[in-house]
PDB file of N, CA and C in Angstrom:
ATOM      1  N   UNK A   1      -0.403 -80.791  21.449  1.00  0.00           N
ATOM      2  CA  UNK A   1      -1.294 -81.599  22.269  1.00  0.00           C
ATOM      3  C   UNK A   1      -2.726 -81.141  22.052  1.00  0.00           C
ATOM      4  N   UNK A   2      -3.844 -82.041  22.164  1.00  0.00           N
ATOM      5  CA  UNK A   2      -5.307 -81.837  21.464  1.00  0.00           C
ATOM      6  C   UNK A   2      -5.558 -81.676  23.448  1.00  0.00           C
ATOM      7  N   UNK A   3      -6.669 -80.716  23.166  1.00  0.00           N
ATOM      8  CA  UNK A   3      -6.973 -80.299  24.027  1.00  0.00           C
ATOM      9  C   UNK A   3      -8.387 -80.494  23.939  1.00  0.00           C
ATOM     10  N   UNK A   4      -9.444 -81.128  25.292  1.00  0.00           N
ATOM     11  CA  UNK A   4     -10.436 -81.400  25.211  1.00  0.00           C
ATOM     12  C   UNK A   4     -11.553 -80.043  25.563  1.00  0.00           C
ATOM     13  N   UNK A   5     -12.982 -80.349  25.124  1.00  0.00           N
ATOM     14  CA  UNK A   5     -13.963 -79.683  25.254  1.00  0.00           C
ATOM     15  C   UNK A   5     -15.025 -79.752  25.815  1.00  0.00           C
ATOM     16  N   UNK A   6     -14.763 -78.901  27.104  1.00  0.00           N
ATOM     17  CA  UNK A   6     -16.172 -79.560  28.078  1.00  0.00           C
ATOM     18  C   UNK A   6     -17.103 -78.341  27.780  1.00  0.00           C
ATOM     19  N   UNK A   7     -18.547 -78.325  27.515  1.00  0.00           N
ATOM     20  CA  UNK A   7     -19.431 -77.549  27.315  1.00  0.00           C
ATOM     21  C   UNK A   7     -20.600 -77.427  28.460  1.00  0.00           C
ATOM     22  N   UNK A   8     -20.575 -76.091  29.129  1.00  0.00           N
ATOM     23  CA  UNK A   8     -21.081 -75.969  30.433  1.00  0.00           C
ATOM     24  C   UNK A   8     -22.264 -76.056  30.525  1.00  0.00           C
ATOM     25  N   UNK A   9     -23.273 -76.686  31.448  1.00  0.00           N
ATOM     26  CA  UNK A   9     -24.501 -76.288  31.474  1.00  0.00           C
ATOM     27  C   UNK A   9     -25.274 -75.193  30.554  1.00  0.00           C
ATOM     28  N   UNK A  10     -24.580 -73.817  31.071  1.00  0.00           N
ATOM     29  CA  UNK A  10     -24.892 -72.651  30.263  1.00  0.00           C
ATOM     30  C   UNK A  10     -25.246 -72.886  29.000  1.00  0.00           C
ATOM     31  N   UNK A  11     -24.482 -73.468  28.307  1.00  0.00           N
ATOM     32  CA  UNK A  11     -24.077 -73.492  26.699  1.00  0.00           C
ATOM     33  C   UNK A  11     -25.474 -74.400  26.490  1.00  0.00           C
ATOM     34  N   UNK A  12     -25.808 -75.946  26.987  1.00  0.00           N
ATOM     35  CA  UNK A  12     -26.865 -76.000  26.489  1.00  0.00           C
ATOM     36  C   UNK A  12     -28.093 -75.229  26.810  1.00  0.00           C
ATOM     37  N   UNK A  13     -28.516 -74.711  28.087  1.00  0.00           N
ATOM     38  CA  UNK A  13     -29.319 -73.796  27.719  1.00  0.00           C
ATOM     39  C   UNK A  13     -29.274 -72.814  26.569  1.00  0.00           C
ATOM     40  N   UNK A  14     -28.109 -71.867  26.357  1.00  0.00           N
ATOM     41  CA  UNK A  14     -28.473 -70.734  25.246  1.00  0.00           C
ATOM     42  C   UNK A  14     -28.851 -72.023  24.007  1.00  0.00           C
ATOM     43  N   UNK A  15     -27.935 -73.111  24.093  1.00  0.00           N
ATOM     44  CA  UNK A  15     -28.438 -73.797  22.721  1.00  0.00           C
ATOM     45  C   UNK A  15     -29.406 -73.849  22.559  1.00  0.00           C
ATOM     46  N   UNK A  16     -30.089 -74.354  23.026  1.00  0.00           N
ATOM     47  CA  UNK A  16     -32.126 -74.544  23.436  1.00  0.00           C
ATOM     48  C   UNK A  16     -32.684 -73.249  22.710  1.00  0.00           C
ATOM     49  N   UNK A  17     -32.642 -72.114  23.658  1.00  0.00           N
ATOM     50  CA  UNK A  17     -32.908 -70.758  23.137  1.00  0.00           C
ATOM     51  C   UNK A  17     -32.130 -70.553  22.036  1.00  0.00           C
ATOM     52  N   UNK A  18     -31.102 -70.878  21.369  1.00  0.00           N
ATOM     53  CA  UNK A  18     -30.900 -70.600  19.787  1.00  0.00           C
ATOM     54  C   UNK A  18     -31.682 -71.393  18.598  1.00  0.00           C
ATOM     55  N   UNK A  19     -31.299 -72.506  19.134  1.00  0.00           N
ATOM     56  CA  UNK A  19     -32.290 -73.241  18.516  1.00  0.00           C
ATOM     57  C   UNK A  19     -33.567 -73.363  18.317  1.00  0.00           C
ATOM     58  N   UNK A  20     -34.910 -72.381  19.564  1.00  0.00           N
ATOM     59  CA  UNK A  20     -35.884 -72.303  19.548  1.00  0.00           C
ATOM     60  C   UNK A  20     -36.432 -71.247  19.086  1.00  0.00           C
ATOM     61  N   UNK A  21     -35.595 -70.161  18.956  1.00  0.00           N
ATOM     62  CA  UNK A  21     -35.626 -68.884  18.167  1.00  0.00           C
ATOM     63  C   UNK A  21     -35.194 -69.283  16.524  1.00  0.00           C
ATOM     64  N   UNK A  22     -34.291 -70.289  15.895  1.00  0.00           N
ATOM     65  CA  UNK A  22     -34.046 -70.109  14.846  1.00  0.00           C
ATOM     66  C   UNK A  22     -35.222 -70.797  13.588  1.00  0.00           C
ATOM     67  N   UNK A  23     -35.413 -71.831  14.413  1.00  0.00           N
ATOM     68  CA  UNK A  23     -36.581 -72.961  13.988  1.00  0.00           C
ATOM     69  C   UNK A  23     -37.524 -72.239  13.481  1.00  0.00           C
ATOM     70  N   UNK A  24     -38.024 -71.014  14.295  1.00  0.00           N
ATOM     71  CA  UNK A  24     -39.087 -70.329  13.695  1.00  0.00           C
ATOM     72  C   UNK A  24     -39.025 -69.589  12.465  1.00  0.00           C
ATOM     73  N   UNK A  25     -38.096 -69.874  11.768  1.00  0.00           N
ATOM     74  CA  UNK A  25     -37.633 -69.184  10.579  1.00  0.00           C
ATOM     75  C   UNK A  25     -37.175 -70.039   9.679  1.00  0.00           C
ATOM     76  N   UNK A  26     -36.095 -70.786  10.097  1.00  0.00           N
ATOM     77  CA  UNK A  26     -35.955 -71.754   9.103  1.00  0.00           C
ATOM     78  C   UNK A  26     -35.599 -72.973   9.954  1.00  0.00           C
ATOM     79  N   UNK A  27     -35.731 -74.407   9.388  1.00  0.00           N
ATOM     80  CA  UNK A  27     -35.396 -75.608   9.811  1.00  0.00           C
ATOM     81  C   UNK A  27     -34.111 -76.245   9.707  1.00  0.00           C
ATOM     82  N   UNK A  28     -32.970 -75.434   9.293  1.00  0.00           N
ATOM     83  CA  UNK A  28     -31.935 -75.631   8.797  1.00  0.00           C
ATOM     84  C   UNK A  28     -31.080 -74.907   9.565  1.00  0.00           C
ATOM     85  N   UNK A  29     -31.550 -73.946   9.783  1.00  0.00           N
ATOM     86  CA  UNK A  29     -30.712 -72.389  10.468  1.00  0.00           C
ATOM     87  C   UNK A  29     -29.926 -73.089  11.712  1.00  0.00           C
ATOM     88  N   UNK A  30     -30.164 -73.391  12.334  1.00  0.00           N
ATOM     89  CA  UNK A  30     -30.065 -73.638  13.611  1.00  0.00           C
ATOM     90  C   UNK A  30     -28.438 -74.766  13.580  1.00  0.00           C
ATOM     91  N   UNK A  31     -28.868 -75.941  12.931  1.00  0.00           N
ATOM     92  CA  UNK A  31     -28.213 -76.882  12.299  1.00  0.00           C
ATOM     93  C   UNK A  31     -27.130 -76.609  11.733  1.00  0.00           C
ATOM     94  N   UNK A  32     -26.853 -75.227  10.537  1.00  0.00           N
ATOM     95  CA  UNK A  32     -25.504 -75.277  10.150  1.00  0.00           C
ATOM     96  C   UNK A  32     -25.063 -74.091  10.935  1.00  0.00           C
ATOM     97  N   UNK A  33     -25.441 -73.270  11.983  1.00  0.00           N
ATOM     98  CA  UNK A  33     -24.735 -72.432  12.931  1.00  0.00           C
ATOM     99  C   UNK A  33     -24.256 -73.486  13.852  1.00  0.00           C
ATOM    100  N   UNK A  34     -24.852 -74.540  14.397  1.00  0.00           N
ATOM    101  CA  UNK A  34     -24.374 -75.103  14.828  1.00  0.00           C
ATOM    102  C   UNK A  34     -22.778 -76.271  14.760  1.00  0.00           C
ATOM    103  N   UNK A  35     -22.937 -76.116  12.985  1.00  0.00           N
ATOM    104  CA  UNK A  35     -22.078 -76.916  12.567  1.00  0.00           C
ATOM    105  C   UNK A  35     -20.611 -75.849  12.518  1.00  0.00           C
ATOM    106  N   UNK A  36     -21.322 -74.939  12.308  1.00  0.00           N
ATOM    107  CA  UNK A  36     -20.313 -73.895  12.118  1.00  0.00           C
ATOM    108  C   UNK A  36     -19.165 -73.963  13.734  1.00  0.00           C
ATOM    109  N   UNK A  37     -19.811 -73.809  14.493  1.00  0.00           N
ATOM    110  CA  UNK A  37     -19.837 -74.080  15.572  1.00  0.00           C
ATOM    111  C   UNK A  37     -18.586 -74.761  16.552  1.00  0.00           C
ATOM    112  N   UNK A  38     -19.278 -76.127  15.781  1.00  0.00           N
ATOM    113  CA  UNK A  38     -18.446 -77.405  15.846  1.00  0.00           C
ATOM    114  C   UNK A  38     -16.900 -77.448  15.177  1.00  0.00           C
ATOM    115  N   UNK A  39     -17.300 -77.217  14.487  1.00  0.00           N
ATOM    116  CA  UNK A  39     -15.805 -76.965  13.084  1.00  0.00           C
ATOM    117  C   UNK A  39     -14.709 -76.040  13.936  1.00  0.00           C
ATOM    118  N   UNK A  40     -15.200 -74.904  14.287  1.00  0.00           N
ATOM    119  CA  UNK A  40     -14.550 -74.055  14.919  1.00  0.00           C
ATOM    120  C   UNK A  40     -13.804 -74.429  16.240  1.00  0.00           C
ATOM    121  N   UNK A  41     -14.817 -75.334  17.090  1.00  0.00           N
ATOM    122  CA  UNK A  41     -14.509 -76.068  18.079  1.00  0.00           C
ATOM    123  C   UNK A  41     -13.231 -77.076  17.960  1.00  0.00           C
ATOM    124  N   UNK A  42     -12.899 -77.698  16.576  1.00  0.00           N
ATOM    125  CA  UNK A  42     -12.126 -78.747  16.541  1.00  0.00           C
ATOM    126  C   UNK A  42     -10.635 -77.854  15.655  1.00  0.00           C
ATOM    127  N   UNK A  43     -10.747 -76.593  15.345  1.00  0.00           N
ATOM    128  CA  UNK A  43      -9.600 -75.755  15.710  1.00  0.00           C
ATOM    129  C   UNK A  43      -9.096 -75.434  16.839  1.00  0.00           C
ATOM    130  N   UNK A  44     -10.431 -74.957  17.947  1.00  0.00           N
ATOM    131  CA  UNK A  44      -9.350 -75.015  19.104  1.00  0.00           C
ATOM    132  C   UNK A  44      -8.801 -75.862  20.036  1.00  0.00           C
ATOM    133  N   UNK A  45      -9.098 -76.980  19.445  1.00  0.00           N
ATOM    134  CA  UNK A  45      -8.923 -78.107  20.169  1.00  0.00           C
ATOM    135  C   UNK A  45      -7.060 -78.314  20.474  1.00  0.00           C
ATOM    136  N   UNK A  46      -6.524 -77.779  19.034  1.00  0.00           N
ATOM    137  CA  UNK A  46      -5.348 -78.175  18.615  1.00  0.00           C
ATOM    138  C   UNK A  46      -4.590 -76.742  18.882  1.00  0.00           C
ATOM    139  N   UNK A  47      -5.240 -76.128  18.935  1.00  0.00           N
ATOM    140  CA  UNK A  47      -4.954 -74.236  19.306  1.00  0.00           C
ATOM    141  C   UNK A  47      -5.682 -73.547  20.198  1.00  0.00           C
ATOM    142  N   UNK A  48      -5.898 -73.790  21.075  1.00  0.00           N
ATOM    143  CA  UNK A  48      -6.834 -73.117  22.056  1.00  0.00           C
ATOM    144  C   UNK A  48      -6.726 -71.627  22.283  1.00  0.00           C
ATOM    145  N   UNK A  49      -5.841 -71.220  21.805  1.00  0.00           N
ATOM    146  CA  UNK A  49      -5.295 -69.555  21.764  1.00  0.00           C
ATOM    147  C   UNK A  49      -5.471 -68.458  20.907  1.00  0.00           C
ATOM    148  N   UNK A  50      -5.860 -69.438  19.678  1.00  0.00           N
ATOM    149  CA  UNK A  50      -5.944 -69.017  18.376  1.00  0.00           C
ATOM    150  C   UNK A  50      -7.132 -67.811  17.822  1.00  0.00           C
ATOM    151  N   UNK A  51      -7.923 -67.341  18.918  1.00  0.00           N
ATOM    152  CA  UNK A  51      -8.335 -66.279  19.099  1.00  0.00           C
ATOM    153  C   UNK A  51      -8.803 -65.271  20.246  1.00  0.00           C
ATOM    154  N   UNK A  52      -9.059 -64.441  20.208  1.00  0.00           N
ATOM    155  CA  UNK A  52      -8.140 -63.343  21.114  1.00  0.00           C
ATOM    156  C   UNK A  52      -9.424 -63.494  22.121  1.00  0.00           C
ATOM    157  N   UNK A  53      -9.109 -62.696  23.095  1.00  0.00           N
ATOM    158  CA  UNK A  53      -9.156 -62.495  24.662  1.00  0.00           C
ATOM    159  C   UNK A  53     -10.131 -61.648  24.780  1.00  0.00           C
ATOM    160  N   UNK A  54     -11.526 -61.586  25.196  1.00  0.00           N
ATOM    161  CA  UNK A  54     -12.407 -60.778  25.452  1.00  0.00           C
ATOM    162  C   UNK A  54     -11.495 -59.735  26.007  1.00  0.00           C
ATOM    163  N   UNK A  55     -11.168 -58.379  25.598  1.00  0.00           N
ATOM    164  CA  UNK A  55     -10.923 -57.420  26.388  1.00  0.00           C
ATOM    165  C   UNK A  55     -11.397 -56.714  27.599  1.00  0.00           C
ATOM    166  N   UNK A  56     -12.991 -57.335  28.068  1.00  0.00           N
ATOM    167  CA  UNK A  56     -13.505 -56.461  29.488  1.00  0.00           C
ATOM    168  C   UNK A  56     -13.287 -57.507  30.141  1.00  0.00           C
ATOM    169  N   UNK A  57     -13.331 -58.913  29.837  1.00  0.00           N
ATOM    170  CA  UNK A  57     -12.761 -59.954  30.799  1.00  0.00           C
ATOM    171  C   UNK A  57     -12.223 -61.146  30.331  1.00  0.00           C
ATOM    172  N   UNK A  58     -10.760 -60.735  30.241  1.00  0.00           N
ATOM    173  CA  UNK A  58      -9.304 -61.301  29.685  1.00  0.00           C
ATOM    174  C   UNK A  58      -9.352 -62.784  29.644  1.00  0.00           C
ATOM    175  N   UNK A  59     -10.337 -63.511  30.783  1.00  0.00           N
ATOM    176  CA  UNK A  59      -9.564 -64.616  30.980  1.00  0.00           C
ATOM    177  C   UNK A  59     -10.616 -65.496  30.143  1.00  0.00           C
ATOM    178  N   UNK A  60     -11.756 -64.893  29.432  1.00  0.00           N
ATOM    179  CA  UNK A  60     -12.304 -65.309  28.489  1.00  0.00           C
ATOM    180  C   UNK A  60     -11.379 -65.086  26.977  1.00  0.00           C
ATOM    181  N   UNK A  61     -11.955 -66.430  26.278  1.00  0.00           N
ATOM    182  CA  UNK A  61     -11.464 -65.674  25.035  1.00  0.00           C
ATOM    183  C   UNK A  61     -13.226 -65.680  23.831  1.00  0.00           C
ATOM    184  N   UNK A  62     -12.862 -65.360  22.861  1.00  0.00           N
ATOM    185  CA  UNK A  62     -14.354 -65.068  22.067  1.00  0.00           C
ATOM    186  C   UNK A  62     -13.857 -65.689  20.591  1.00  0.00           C
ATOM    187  N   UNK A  63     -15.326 -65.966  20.246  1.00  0.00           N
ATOM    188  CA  UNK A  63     -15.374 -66.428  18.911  1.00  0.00           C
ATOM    189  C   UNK A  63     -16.369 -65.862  17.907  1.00  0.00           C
ATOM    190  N   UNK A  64     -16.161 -65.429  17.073  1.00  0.00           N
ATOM    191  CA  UNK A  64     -17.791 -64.475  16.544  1.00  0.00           C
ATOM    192  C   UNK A  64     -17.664 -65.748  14.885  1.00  0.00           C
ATOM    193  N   UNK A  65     -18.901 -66.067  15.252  1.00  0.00           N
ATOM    194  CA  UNK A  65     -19.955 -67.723  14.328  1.00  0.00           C
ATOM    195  C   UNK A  65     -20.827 -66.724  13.683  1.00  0.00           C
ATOM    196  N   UNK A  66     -20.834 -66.210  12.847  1.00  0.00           N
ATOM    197  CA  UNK A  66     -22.167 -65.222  12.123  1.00  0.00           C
ATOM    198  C   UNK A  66     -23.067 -63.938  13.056  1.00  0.00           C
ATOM    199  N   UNK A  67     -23.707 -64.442  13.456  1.00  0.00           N
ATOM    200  CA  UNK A  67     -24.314 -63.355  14.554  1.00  0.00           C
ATOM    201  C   UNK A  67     -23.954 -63.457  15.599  1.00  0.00           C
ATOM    202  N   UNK A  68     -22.982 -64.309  16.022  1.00  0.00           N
ATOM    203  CA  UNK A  68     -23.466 -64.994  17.685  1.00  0.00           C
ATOM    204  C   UNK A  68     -21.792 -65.451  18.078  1.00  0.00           C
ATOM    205  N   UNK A  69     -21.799 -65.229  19.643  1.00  0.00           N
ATOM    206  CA  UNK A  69     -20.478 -64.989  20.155  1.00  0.00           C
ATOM    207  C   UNK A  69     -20.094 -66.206  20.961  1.00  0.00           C
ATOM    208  N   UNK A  70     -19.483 -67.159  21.113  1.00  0.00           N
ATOM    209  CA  UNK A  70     -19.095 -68.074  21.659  1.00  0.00           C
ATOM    210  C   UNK A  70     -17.944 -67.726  22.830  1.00  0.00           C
ATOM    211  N   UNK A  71     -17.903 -67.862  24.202  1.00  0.00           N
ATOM    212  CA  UNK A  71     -17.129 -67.511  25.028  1.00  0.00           C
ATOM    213  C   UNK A  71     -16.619 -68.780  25.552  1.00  0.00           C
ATOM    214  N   UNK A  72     -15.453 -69.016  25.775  1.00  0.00           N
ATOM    215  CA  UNK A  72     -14.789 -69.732  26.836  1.00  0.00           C
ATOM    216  C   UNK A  72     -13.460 -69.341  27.231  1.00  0.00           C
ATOM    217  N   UNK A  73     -13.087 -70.336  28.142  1.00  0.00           N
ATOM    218  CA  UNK A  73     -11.970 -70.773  28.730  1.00  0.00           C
ATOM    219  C   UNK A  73     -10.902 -71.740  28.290  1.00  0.00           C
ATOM    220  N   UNK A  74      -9.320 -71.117  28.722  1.00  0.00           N
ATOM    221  CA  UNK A  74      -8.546 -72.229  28.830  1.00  0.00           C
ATOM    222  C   UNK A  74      -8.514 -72.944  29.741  1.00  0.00           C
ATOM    223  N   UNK A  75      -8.470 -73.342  30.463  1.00  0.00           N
ATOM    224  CA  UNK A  75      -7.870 -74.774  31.437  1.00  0.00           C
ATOM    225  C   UNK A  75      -6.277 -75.358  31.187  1.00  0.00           C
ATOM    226  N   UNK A  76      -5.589 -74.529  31.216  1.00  0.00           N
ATOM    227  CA  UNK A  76      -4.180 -75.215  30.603  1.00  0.00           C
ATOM    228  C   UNK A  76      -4.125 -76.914  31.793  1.00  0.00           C
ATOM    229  N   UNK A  77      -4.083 -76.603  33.008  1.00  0.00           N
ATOM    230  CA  UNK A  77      -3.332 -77.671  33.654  1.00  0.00           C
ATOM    231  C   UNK A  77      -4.059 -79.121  33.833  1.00  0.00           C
ATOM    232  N   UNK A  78      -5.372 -78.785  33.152  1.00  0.00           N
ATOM    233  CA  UNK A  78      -5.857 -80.053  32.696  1.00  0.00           C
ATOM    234  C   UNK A  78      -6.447 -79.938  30.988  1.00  0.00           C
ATOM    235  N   UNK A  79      -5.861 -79.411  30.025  1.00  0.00           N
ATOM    236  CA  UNK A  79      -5.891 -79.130  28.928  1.00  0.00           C
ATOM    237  C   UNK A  79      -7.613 -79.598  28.313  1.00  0.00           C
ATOM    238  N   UNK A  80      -8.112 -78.283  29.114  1.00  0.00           N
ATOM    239  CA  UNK A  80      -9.526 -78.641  29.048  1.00  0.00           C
ATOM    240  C   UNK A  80      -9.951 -77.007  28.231  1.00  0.00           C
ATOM    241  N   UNK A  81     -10.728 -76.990  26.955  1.00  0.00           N
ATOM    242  CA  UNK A  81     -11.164 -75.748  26.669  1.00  0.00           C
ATOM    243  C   UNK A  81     -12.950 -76.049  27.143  1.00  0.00           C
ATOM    244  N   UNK A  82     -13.125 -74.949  28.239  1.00  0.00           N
ATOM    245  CA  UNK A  82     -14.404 -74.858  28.999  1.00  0.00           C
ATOM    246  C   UNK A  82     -15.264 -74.044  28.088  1.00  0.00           C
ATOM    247  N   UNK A  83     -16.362 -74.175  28.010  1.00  0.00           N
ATOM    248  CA  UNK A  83     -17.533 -73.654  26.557  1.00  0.00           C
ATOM    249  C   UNK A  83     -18.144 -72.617  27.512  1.00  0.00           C
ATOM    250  N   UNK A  84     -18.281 -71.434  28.316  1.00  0.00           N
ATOM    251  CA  UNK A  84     -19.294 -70.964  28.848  1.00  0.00           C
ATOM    252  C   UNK A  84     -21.009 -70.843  28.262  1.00  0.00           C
ATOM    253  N   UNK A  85     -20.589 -70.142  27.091  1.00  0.00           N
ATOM    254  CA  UNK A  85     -22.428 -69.569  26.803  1.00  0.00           C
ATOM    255  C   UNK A  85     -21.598 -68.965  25.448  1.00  0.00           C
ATOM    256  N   UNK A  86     -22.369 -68.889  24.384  1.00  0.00           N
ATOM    257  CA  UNK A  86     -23.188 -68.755  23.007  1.00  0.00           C
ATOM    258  C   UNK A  86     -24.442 -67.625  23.102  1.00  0.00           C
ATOM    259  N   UNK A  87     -24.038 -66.435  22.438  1.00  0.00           N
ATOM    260  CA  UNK A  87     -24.696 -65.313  23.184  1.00  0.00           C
ATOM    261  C   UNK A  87     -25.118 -64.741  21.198  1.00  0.00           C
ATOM    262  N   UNK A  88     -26.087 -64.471  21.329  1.00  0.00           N
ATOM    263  CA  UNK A  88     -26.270 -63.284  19.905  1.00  0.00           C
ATOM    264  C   UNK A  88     -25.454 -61.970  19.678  1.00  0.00           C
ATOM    265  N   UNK A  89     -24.904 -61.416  19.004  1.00  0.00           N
ATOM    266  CA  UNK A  89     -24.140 -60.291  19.061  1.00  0.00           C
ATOM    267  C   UNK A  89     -24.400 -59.215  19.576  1.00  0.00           C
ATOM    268  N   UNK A  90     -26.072 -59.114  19.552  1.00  0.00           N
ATOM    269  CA  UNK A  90     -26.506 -57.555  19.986  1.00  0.00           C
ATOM    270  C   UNK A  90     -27.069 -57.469  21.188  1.00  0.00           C
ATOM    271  N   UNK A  91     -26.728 -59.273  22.178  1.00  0.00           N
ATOM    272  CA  UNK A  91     -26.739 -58.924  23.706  1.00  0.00           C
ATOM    273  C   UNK A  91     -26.039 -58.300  25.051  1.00  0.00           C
ATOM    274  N   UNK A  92     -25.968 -57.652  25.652  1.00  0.00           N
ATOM    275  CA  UNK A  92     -25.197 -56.987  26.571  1.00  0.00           C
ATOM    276  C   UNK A  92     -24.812 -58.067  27.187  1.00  0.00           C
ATOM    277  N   UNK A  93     -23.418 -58.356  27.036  1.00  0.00           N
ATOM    278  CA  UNK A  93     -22.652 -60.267  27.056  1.00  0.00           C
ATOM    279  C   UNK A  93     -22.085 -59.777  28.825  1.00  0.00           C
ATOM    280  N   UNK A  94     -21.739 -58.351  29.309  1.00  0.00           N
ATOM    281  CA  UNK A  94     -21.506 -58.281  30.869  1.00  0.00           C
ATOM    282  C   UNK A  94     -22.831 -58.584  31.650  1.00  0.00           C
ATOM    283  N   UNK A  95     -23.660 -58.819  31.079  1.00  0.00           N
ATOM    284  CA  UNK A  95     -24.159 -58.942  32.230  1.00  0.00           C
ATOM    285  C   UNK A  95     -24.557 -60.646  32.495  1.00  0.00           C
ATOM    286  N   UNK A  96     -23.955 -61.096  31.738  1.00  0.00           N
ATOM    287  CA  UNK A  96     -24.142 -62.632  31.664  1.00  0.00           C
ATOM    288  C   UNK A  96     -22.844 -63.782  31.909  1.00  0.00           C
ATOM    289  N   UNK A  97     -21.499 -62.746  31.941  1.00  0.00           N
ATOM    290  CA  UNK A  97     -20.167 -63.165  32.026  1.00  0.00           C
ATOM    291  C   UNK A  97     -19.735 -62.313  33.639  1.00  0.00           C
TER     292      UNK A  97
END
């Protein structure tokens, strides 16, 4: 069963701030992290499990996209994968989860 993708408030803010940090470097950057992103997104659509479980807080799971960490949720009983926030690797991600 395909499982849908709701993307939280959160997520477009950090997008904004990824996107407004990457622009300044290149015009492209931003665009295929993002695509990267996406792609990844339409694996878990069909697998929502398919990668592992933040270990300091389980009921997240994580995705590492090049530099940058993608967090969400399952939702099994309405087969919803919830997007929290899109974080850079070398941010302290507790204090934002």
């Amino acid at each position: 069963m395909k499982y849908s993708v709701k993307y939280l408030e959160t997520v477009r803010h950090d997008r904004d701030a990824i996107k407004a940090y990457l622009d300044q470097y290149s015009t492209t950057a931003a665009k295929k992290l993002f695509d990267k992103i996406k792609g990844k997104m339409e694996l878990v659509k069909t697998n929502p499990y398919m990668y592992v479980s933040y270990e300091r807080r389980p009921q997240f799971r994580r995705i590492v996209v090049d530099n940058y960490l993608l967090f969400y949720k399952v939702i099994e009983e309405s087969k919803i994968i919830e997007v929290h926030h899109i974080f850079h690797g070398m941010i302290d991600v507790e204090q934002y989860l």
